[in-house]
C-alpha atoms as a PDB file:
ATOM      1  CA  UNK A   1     -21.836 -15.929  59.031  1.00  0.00           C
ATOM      2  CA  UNK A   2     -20.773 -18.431  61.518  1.00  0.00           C
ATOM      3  CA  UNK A   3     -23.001 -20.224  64.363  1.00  0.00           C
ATOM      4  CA  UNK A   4     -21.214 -20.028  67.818  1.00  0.00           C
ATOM      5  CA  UNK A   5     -20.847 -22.986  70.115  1.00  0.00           C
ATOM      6  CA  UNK A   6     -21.022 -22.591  73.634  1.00  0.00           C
ATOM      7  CA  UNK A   7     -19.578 -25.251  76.796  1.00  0.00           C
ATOM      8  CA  UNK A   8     -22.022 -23.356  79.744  1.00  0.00           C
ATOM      9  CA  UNK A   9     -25.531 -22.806  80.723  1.00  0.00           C
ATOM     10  CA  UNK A  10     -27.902 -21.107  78.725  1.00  0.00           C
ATOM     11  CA  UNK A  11     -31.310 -20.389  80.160  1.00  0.00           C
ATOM     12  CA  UNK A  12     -33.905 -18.630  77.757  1.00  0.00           C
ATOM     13  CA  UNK A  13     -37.784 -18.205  77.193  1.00  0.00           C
ATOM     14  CA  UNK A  14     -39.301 -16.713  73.512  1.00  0.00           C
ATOM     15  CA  UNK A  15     -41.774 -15.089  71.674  1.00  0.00           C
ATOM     16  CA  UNK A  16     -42.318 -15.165  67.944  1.00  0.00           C
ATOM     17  CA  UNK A  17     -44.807 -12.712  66.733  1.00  0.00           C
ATOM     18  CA  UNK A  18     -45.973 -10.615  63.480  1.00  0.00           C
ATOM     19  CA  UNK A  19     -46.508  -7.114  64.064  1.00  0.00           C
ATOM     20  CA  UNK A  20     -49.393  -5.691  62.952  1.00  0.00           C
ATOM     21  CA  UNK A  21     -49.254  -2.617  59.880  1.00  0.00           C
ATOM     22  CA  UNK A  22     -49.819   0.070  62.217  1.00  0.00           C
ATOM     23  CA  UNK A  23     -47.311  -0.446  64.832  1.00  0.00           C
ATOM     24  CA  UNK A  24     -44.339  -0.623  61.957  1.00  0.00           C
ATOM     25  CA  UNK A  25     -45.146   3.455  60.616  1.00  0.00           C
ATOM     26  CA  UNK A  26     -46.142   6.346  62.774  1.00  0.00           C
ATOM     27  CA  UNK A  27     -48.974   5.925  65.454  1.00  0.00           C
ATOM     28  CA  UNK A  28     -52.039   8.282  64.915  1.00  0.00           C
ATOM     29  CA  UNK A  29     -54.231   8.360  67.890  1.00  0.00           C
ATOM     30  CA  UNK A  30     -57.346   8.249  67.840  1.00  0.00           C
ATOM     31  CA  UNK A  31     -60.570   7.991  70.632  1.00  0.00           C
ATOM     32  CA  UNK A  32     -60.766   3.743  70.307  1.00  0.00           C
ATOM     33  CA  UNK A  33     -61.141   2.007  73.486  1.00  0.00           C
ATOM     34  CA  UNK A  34     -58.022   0.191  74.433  1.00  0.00           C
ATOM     35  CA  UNK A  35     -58.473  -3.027  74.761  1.00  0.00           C
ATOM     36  CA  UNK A  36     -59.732  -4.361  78.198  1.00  0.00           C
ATOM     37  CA  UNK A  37     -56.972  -6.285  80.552  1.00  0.00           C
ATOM     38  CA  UNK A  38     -57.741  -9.926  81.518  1.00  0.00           C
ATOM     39  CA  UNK A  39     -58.577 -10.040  85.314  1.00  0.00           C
ATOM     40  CA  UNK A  40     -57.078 -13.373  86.336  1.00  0.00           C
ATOM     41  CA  UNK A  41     -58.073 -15.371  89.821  1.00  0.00           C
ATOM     42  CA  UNK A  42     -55.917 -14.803  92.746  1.00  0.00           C
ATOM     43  CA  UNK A  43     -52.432 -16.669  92.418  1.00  0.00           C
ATOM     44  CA  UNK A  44     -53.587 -17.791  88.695  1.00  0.00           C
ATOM     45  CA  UNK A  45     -52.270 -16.774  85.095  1.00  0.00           C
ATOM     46  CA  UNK A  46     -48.613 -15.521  83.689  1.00  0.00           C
ATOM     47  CA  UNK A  47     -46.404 -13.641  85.439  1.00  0.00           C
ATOM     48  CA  UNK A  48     -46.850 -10.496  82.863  1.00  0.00           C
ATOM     49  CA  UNK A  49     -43.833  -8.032  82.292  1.00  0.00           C
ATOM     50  CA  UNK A  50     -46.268  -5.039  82.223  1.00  0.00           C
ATOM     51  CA  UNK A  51     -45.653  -1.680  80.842  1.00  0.00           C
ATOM     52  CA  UNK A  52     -43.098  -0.349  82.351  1.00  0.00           C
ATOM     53  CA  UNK A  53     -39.088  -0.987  81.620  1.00  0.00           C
ATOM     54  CA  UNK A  54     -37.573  -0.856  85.141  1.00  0.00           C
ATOM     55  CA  UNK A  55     -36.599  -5.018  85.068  1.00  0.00           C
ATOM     56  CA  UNK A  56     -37.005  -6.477  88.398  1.00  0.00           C
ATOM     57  CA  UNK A  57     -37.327  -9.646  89.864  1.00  0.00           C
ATOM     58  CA  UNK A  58     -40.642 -10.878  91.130  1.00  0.00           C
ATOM     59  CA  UNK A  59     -42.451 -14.189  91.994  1.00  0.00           C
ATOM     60  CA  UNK A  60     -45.289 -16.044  90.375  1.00  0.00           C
ATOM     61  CA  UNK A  61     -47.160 -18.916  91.603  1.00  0.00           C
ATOM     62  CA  UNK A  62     -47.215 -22.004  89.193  1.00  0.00           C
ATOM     63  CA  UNK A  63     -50.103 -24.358  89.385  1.00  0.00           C
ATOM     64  CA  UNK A  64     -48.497 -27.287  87.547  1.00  0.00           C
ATOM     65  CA  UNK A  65     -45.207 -27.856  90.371  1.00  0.00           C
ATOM     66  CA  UNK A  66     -47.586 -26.238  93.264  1.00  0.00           C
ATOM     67  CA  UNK A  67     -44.614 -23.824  93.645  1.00  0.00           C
ATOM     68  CA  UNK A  68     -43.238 -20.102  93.013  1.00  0.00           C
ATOM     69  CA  UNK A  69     -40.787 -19.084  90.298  1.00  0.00           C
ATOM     70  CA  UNK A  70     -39.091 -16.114  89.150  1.00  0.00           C
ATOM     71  CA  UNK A  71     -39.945 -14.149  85.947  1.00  0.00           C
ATOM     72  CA  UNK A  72     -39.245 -10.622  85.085  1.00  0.00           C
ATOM     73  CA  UNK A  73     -41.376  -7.932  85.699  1.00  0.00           C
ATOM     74  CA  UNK A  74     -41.299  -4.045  84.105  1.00  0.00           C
ATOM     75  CA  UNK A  75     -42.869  -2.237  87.707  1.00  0.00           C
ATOM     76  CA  UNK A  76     -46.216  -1.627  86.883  1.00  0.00           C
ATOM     77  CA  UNK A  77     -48.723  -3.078  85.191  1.00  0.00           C
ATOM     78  CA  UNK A  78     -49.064  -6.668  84.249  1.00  0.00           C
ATOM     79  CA  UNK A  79     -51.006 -10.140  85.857  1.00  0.00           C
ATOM     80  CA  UNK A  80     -50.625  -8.027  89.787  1.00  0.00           C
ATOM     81  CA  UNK A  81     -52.937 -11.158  91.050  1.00  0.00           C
ATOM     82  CA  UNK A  82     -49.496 -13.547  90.271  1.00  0.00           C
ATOM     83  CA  UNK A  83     -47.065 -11.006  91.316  1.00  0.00           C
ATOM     84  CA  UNK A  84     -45.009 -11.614  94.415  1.00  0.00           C
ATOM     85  CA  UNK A  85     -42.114  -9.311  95.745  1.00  0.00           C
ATOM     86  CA  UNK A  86     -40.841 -12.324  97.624  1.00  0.00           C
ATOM     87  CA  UNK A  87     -40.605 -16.316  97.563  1.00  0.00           C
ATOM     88  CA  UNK A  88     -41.859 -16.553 100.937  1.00  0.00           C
ATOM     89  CA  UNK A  89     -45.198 -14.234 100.214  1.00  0.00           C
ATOM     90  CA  UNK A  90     -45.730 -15.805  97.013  1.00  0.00           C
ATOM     91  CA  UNK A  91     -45.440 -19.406  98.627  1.00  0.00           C
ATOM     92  CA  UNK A  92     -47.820 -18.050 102.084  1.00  0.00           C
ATOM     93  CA  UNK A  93     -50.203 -16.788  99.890  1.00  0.00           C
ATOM     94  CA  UNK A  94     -50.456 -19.008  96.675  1.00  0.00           C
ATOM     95  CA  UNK A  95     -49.312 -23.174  98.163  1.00  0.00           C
ATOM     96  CA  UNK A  96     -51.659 -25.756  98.786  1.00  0.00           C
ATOM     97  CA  UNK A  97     -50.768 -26.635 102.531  1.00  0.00           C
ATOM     98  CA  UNK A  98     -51.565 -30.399 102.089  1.00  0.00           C
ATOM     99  CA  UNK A  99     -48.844 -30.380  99.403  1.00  0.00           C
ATOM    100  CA  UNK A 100     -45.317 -30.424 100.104  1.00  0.00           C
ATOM    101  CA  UNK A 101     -43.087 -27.792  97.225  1.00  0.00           C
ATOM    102  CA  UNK A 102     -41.394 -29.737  95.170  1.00  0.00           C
ATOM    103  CA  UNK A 103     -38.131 -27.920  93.008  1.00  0.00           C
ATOM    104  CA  UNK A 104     -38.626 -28.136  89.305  1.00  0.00           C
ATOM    105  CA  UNK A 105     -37.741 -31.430  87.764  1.00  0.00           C
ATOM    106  CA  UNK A 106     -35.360 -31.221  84.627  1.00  0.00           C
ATOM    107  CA  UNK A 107     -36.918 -32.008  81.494  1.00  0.00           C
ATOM    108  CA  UNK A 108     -35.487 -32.453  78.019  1.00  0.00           C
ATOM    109  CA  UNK A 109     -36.320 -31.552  75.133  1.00  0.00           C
ATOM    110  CA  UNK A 110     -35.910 -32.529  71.091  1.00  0.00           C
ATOM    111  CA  UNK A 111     -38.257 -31.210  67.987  1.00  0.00           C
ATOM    112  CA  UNK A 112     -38.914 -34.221  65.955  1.00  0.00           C
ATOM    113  CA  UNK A 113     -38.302 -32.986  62.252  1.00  0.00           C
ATOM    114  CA  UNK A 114     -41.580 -34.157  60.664  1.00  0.00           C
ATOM    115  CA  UNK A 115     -44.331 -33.135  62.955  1.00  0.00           C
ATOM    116  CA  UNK A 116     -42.605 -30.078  65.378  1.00  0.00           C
ATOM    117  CA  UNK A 117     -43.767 -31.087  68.564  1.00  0.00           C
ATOM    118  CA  UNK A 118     -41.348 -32.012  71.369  1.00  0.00           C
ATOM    119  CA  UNK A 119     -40.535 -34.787  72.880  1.00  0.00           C
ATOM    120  CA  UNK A 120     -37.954 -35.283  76.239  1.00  0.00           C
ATOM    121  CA  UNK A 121     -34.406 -37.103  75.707  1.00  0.00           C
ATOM    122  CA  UNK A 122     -31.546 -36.776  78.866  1.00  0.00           C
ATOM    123  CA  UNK A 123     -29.072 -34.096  79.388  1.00  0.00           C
ATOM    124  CA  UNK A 124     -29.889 -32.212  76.175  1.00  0.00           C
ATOM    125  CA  UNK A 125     -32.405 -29.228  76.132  1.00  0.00           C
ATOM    126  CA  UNK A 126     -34.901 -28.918  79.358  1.00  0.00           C
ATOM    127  CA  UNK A 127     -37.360 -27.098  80.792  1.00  0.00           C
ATOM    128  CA  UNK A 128     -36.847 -25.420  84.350  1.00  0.00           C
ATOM    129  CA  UNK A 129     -40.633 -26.900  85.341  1.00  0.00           C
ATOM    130  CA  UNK A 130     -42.393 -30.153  85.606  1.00  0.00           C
ATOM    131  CA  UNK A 131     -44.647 -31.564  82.975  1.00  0.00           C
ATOM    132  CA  UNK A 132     -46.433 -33.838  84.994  1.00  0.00           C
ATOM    133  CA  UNK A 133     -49.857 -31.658  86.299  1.00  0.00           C
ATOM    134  CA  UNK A 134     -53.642 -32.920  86.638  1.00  0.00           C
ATOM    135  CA  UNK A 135     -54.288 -29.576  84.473  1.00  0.00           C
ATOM    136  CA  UNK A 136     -55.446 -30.536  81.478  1.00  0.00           C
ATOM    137  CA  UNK A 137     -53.080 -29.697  77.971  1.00  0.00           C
ATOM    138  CA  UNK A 138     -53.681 -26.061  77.197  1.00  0.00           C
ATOM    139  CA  UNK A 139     -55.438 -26.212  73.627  1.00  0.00           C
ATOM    140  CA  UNK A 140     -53.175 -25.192  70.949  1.00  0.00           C
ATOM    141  CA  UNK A 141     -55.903 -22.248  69.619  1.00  0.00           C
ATOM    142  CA  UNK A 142     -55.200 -20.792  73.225  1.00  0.00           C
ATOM    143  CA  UNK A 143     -51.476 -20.232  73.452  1.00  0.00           C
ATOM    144  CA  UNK A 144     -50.420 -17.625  71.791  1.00  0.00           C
ATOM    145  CA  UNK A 145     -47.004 -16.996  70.129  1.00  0.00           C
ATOM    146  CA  UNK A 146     -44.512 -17.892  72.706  1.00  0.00           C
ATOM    147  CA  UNK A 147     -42.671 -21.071  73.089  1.00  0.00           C
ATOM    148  CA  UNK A 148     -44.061 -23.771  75.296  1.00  0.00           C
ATOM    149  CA  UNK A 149     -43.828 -27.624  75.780  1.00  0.00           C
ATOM    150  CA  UNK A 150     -45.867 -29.274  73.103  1.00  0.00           C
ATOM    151  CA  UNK A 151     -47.553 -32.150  75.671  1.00  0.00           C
ATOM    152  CA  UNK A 152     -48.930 -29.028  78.236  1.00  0.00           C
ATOM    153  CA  UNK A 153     -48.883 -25.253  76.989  1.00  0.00           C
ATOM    154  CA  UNK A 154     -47.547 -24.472  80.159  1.00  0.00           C
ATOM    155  CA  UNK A 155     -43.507 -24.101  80.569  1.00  0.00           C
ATOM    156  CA  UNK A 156     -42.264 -21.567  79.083  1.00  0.00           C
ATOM    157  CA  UNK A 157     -38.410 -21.553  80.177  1.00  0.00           C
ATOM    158  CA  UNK A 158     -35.702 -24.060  78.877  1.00  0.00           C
ATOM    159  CA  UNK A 159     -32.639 -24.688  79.812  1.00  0.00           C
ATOM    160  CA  UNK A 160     -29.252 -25.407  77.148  1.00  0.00           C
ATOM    161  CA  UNK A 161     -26.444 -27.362  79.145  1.00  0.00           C
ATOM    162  CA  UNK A 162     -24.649 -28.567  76.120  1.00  0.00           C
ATOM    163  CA  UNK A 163     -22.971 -27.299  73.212  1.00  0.00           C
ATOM    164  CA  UNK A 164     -24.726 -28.772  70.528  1.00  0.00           C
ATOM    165  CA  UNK A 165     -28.648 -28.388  71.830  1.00  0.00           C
ATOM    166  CA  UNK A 166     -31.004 -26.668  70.280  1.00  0.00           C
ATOM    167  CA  UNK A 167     -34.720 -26.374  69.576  1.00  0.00           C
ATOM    168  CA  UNK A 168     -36.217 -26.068  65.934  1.00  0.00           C
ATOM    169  CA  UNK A 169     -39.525 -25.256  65.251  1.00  0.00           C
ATOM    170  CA  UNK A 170     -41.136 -24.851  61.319  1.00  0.00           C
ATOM    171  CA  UNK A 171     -44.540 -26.254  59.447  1.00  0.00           C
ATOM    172  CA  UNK A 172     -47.958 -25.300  61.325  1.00  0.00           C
ATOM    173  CA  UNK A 173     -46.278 -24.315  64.206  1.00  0.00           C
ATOM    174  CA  UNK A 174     -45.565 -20.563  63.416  1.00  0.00           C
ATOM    175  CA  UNK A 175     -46.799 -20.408  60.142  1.00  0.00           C
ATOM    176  CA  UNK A 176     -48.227 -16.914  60.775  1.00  0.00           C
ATOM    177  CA  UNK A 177     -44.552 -15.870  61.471  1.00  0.00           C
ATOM    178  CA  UNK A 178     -43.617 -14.528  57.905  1.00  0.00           C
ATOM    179  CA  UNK A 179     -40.492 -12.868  55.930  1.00  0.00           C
ATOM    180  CA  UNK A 180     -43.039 -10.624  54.181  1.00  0.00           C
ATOM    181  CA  UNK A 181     -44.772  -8.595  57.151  1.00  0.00           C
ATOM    182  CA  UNK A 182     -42.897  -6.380  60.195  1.00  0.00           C
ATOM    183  CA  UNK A 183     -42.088  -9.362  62.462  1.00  0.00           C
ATOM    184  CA  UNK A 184     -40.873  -9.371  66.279  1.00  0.00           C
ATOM    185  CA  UNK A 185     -38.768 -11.493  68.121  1.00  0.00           C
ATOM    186  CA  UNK A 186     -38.769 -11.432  72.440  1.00  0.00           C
ATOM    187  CA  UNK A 187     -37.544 -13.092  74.688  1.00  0.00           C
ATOM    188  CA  UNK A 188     -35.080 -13.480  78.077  1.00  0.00           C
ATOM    189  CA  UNK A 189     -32.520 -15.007  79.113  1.00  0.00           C
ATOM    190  CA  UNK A 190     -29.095 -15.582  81.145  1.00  0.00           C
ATOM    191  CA  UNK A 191     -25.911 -17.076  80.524  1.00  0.00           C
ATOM    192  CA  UNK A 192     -22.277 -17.210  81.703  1.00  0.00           C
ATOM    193  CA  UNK A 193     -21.304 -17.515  78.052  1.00  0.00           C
ATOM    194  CA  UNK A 194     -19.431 -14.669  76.495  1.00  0.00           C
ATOM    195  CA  UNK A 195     -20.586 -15.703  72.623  1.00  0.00           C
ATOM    196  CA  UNK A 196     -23.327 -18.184  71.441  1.00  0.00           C
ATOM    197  CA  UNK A 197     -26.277 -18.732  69.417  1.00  0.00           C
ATOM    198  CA  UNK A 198     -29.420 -17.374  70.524  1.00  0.00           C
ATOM    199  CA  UNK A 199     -31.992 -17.302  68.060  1.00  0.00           C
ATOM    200  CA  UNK A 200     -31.567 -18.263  64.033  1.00  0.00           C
ATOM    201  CA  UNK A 201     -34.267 -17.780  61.626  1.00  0.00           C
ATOM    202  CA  UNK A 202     -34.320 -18.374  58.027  1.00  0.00           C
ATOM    203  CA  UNK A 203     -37.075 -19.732  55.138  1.00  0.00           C
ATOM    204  CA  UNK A 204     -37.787 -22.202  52.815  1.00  0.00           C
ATOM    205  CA  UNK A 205     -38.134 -21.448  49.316  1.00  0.00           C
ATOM    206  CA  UNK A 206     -40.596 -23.794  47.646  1.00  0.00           C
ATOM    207  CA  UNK A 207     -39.462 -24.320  43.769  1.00  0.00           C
ATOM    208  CA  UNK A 208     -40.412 -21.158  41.526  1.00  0.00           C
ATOM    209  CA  UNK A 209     -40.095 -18.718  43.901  1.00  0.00           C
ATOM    210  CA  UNK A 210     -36.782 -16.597  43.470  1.00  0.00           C
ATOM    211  CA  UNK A 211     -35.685 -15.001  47.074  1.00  0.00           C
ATOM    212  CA  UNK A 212     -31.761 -13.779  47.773  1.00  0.00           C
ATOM    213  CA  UNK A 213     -30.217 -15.764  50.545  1.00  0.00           C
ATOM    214  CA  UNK A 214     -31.481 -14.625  53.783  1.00  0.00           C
ATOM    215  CA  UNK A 215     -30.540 -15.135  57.257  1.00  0.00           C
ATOM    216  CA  UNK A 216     -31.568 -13.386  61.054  1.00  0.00           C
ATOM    217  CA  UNK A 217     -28.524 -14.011  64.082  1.00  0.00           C
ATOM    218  CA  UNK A 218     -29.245 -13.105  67.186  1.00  0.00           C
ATOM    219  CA  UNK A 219     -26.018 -14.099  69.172  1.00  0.00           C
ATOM    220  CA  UNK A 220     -23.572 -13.243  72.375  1.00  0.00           C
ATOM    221  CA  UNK A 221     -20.578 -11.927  71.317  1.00  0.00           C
ATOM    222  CA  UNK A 222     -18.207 -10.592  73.777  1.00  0.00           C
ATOM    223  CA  UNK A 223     -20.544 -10.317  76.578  1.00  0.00           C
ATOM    224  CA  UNK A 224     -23.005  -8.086  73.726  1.00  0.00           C
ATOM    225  CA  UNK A 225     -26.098  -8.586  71.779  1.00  0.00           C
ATOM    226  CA  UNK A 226     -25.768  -8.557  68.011  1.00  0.00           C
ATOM    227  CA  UNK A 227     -28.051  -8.878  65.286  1.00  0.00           C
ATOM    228  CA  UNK A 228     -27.626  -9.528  62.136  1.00  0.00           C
ATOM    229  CA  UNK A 229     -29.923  -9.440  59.213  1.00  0.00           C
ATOM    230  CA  UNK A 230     -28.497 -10.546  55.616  1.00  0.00           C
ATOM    231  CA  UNK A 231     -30.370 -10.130  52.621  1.00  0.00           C
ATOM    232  CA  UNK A 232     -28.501 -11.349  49.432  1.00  0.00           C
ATOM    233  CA  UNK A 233     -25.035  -9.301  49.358  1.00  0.00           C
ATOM    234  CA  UNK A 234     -26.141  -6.910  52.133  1.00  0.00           C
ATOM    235  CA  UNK A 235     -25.366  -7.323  55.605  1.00  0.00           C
ATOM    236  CA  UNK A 236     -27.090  -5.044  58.401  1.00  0.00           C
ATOM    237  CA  UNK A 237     -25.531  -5.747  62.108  1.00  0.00           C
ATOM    238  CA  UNK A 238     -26.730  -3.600  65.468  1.00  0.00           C
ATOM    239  CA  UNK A 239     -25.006  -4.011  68.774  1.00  0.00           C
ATOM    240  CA  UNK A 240     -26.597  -3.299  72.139  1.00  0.00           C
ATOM    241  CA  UNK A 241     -25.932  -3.830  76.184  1.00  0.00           C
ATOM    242  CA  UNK A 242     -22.976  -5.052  77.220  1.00  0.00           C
ATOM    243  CA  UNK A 243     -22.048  -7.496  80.455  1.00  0.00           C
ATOM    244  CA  UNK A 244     -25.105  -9.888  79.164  1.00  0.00           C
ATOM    245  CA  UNK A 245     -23.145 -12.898  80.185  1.00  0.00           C
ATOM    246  CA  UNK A 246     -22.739 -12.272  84.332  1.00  0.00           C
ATOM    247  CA  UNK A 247     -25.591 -15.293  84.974  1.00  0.00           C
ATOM    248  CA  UNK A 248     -28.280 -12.382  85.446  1.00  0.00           C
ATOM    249  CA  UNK A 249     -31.727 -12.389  83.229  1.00  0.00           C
ATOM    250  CA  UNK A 250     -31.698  -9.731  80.125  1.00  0.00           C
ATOM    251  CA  UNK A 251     -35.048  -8.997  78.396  1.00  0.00           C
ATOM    252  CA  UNK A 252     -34.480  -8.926  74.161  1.00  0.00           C
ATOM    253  CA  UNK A 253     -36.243  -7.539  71.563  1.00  0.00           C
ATOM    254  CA  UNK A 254     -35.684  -7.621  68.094  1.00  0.00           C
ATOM    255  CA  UNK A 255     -37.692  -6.315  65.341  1.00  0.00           C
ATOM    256  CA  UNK A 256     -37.517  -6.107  61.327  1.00  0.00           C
ATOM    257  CA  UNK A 257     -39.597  -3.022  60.421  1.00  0.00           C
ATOM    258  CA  UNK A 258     -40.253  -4.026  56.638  1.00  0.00           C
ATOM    259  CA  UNK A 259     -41.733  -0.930  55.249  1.00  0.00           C
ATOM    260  CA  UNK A 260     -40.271   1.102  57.557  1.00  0.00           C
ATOM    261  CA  UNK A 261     -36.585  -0.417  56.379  1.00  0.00           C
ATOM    262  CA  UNK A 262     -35.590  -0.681  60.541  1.00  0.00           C
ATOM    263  CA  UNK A 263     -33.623  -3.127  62.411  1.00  0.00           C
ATOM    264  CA  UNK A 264     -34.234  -2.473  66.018  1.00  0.00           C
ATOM    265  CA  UNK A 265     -32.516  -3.994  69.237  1.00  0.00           C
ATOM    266  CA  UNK A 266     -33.535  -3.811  72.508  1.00  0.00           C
ATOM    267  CA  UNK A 267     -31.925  -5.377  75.769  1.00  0.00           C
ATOM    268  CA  UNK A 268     -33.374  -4.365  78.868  1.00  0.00           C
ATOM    269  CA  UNK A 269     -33.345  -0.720  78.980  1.00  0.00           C
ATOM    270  CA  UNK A 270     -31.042  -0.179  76.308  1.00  0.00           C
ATOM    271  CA  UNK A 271     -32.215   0.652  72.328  1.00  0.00           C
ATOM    272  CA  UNK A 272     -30.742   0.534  68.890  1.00  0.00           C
ATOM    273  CA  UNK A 273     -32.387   1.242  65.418  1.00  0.00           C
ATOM    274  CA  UNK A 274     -30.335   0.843  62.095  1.00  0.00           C
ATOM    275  CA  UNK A 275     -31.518   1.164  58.609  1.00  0.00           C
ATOM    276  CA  UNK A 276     -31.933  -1.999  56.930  1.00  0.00           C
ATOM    277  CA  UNK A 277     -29.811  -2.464  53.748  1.00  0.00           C
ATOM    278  CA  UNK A 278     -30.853  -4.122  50.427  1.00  0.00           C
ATOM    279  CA  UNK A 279     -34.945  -4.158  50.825  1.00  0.00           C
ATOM    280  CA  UNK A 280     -37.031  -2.842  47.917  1.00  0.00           C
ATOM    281  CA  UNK A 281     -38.521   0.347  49.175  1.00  0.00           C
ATOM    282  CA  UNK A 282     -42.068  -0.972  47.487  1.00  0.00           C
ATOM    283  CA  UNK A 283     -41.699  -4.917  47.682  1.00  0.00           C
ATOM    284  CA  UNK A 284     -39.411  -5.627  50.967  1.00  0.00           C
ATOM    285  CA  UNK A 285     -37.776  -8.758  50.096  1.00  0.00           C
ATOM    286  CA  UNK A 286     -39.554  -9.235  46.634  1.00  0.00           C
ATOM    287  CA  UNK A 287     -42.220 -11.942  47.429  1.00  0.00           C
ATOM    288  CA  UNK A 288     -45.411 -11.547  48.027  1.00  0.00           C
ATOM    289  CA  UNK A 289     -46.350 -15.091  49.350  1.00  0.00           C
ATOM    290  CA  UNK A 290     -46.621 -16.742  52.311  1.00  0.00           C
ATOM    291  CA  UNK A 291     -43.270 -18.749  53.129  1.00  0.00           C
ATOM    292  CA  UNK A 292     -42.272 -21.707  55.485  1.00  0.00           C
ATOM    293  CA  UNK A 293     -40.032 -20.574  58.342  1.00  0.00           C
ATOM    294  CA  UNK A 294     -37.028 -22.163  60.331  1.00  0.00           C
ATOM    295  CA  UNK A 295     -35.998 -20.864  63.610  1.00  0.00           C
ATOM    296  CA  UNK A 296     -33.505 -22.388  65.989  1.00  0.00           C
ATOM    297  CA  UNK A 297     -33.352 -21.549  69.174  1.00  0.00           C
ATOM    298  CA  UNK A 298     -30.344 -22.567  71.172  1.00  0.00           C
ATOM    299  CA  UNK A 299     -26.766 -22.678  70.842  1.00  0.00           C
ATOM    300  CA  UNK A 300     -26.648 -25.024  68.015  1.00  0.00           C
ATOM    301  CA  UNK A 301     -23.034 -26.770  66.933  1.00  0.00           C
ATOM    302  CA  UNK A 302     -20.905 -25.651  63.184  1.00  0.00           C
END
């Protein structure tokens, strides 16, 4: 399988998550409570996709830059106290008026190898906000599986301008991600490229534990998302959307259904579900341990 380089902007924001038992087999219902939403404080919190699969573009008010930015939102549901149809509302409602907007200031970004947290370097990987805040550092118990700045918690979106950027995160940082247990993958993102790189993930092996060679893709190719899985001599691909490179924002999600023996692929409205070949109907991917994994996020060079 080869990695795909890439010349043009790529702008993407992730999620790495492990799916609990019950949401890889058939749902039962039964009379539990849901669990209760949080209620955040007016013009506070994420701007939350919500329910719903319509895709539209909405405004959220960001504490750290004192300004309003876009994020994608499903039509119902979701943080409603961040949720602006418009710029202008978001800006009347949320701004501090002694405080002049200020557009997000690019910021790079590198994963240093032996501890995964990120640091900033010019014109490689950056983040569409500002780092600098008077918040204090959101405490890593507290963030939650998606991707953020290591020095803040709080930006969420980053920005690939060159061919051979990419971020890599392994170790402590999403140790809970593992090859073993139904796993999920989310995340958006926009590009004028027609093939690239968006997400690898792969494991490390530690000596005495026997695994085939495995490898997840998630790439661009022709304009299409395509992922896929290989496990040893098997190769499992699913293709879904199409047009995903016109500079617009696409919502992904991919997820390996272990014991269920699923790939499924999701872009925006559109779904795809193959069966996954070469797992061992009782053992997966025949280990039983917890392993280290490697995901690269990015369009990374051959």
């Amino acid at each position: 399988m080869s990695h795909y380089r890439g010349d043009v902007l790529l702008t993407l924001c992730l999620t790495l998550a492990t799916i609990p038992y019950d949401r890889c087999v058939l749902a039962i219902p039964t009379n539990a409570e849901p669990p209760k939403e949080i209620v955040y404080p007016k013009c506070t919190g994420p701007g939350e996709p919500g329910q719903c699969q319509t895709f539209d573009y909405r405004y959220r008010f960001e504490q750290t830059i004192n300004n309003c930015t876009q994020f994608i939102w499903g039509g119902c549901g979701g943080n409603l106290q961040n949720n602006f149809e418009t710029y202008e509302q978001c800006m009347q409602q949320c701004a501090n008026e002694t405080q002049t907007p200020q557009p997000p200031v690019p910021l790079t970004t590198t994963v240093d190898p032996s501890s995964t947290s990120v640091r900033t370097q010019p014109q490689e990987a950056w983040s569409l906000h500002s780092s600098s805040s008077t918040l204090a550092p959101v405490p890593d118990e507290l963030r939650g599986s998606e991707l953020t700045f290591k020095e803040t918690g709080y930006e969420k979106t980053f920005m690939f301008a060159k061919n051979n950027t990419f971020i890599q995160m392994d170790g402590e940082t999403i140790q809970t991600f593992q090859l073993r247990l139904c796993r999920e993958i989310s995340f958006q993102f926009r590009t004028r490229l027609p093939h690239g790189l968006l997400v690898y993930h792969n494991v490390k092996t530690p000596s005495g534990v026997k695994l085939d060679p495995y490898a997840l893709y998630v790439i661009v190719e022709k304009g299409q998302l395509k992922v896929v899985h290989v496990f040893g001599n098997h190769s499992t691909s699913v293709t879904v959307g199409e047009g995903l490179n016109r500079d617009e924002w696409h919502s992904v999600m991919v997820r390996i259904d272990v014991h269920g023996a699923r790939l499924i692929a999701r872009v925006d409205n559109n779904k795809e579900e193959v069966y996954l070949k070469g797992l061992n109907h009782e053992t997966n991917y025949g280990v039983s341990i917890n392993l280290m994994s490697v995901v690269l996020v990015g369009v990374p060079q051959d």
